[in-house]
C-alpha atoms as a PDB file:
ATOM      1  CA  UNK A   1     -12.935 253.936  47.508  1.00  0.00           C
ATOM      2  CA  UNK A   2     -10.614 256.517  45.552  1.00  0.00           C
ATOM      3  CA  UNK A   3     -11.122 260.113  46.174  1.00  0.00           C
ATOM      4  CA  UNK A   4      -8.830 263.433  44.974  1.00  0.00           C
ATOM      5  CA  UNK A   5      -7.348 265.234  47.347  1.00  0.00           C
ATOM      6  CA  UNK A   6      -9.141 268.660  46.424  1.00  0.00           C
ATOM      7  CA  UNK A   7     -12.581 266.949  46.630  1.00  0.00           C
ATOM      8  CA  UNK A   8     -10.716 265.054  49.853  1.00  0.00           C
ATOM      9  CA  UNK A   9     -10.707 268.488  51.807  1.00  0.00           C
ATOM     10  CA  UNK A  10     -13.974 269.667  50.401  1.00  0.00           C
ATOM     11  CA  UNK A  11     -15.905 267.021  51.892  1.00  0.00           C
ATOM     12  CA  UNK A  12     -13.517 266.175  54.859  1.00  0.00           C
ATOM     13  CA  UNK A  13     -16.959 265.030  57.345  1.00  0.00           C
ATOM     14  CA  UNK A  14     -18.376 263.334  54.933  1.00  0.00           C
ATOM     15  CA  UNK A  15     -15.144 260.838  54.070  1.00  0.00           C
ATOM     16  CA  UNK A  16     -14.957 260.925  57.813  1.00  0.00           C
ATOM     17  CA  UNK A  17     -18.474 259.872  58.547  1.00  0.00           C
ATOM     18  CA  UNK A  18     -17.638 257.279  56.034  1.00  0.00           C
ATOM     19  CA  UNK A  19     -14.240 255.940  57.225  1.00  0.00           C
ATOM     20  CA  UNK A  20     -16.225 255.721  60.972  1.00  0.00           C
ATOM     21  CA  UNK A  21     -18.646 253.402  59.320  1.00  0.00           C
ATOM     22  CA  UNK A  22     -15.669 251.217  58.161  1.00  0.00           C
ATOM     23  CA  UNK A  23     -14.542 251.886  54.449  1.00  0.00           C
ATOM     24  CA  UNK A  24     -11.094 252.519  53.655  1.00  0.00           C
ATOM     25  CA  UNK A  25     -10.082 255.781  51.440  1.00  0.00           C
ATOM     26  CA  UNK A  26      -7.362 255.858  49.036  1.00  0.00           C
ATOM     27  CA  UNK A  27      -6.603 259.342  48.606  1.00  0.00           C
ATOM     28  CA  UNK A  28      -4.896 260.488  45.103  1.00  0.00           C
ATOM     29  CA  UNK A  29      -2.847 263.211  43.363  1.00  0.00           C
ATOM     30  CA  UNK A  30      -2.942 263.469  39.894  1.00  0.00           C
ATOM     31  CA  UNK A  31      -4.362 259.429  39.651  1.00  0.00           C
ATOM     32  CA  UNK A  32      -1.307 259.087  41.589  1.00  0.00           C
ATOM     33  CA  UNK A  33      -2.064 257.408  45.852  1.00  0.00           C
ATOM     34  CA  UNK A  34      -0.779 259.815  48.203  1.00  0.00           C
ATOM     35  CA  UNK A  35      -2.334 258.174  51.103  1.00  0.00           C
ATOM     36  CA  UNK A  36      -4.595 255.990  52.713  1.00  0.00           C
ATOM     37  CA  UNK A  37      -7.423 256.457  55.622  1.00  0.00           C
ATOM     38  CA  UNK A  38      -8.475 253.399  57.515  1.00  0.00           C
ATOM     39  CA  UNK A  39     -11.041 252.921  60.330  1.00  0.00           C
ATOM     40  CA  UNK A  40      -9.464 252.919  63.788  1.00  0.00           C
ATOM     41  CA  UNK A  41      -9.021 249.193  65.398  1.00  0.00           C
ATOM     42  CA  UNK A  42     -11.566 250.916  68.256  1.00  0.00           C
ATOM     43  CA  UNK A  43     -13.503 253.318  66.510  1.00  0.00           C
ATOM     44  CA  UNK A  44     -15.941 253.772  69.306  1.00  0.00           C
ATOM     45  CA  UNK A  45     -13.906 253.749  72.349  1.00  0.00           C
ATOM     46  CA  UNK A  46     -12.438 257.570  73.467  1.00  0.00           C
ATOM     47  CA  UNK A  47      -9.304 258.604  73.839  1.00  0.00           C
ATOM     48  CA  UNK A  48      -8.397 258.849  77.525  1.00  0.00           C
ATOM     49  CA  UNK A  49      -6.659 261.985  78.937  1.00  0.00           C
ATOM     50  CA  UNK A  50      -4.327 261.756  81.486  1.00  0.00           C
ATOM     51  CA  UNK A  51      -3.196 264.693  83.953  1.00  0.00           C
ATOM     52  CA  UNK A  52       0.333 266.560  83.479  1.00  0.00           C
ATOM     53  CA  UNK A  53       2.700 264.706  85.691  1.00  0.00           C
ATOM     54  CA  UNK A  54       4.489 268.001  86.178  1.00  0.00           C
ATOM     55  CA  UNK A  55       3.744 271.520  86.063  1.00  0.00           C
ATOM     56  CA  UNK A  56       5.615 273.781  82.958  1.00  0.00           C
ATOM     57  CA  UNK A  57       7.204 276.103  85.899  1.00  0.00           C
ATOM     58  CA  UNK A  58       8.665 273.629  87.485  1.00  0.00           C
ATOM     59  CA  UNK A  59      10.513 272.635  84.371  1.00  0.00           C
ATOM     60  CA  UNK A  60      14.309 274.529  84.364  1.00  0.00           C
ATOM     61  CA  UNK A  61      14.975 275.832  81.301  1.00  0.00           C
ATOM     62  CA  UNK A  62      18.684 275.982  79.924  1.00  0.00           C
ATOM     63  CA  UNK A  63      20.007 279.482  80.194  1.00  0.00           C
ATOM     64  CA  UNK A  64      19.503 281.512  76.631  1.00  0.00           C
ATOM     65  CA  UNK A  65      22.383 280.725  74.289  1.00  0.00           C
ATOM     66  CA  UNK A  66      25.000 283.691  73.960  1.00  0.00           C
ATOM     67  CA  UNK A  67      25.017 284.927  70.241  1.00  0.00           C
ATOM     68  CA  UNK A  68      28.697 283.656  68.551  1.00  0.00           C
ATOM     69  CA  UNK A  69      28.803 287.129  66.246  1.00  0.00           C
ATOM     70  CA  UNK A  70      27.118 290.279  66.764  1.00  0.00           C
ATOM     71  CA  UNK A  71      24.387 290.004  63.474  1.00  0.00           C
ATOM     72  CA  UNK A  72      24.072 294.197  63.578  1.00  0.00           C
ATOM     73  CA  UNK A  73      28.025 294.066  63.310  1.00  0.00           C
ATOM     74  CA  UNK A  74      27.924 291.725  60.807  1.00  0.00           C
ATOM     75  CA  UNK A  75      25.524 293.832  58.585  1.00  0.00           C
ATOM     76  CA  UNK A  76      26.997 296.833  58.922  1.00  0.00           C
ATOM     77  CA  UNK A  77      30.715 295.216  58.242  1.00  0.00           C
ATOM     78  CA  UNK A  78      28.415 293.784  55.044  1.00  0.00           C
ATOM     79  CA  UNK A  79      27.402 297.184  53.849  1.00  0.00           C
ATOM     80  CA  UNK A  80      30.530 298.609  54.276  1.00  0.00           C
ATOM     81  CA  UNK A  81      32.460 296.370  51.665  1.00  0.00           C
ATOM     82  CA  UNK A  82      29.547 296.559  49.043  1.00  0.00           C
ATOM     83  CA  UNK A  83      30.146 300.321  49.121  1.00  0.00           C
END
């Protein structure tokens, strides 16, 4: 099935619903195929989540980079010579 991308995003659930039930889309720009939606391999099995193996504070961070040039110097010194 061929479908336009503005009438795509219109009725998004609806392709959706239909893609679940096995079609394939062919989505196009201008009669031009920008892309392609395809049933799953496992449409009906979930995704499984798994638990962070680590915690985001116990992640180190590199230290903040130091600026190379001052950018207020930089502006002002670029004023200056304009005047």
């Amino acid at each position: 099935m061929t479908v336009g991308v503005a009438e795509f995003k219109a009725k998004l659930s609806g392709y959706l619903r239909q893609v679940r039930a096995g079609r394939t889309l062919t989505i196009v720009s201008h009669d031009i195929p920008v892309a392609q939606v395809v049933p799953t391999a496992k449409p009906r099995e979930k995704l499984k989540v798994r638990p962070a193996t680590r915690r985001l504070e116990d992640i180190k961070l590199s230290p903040p980079l130091e600026p190379m040039v001052d950018s207020l110097a930089a502006l002002l010194e670029e004023r200056q010579n304009e005047r």
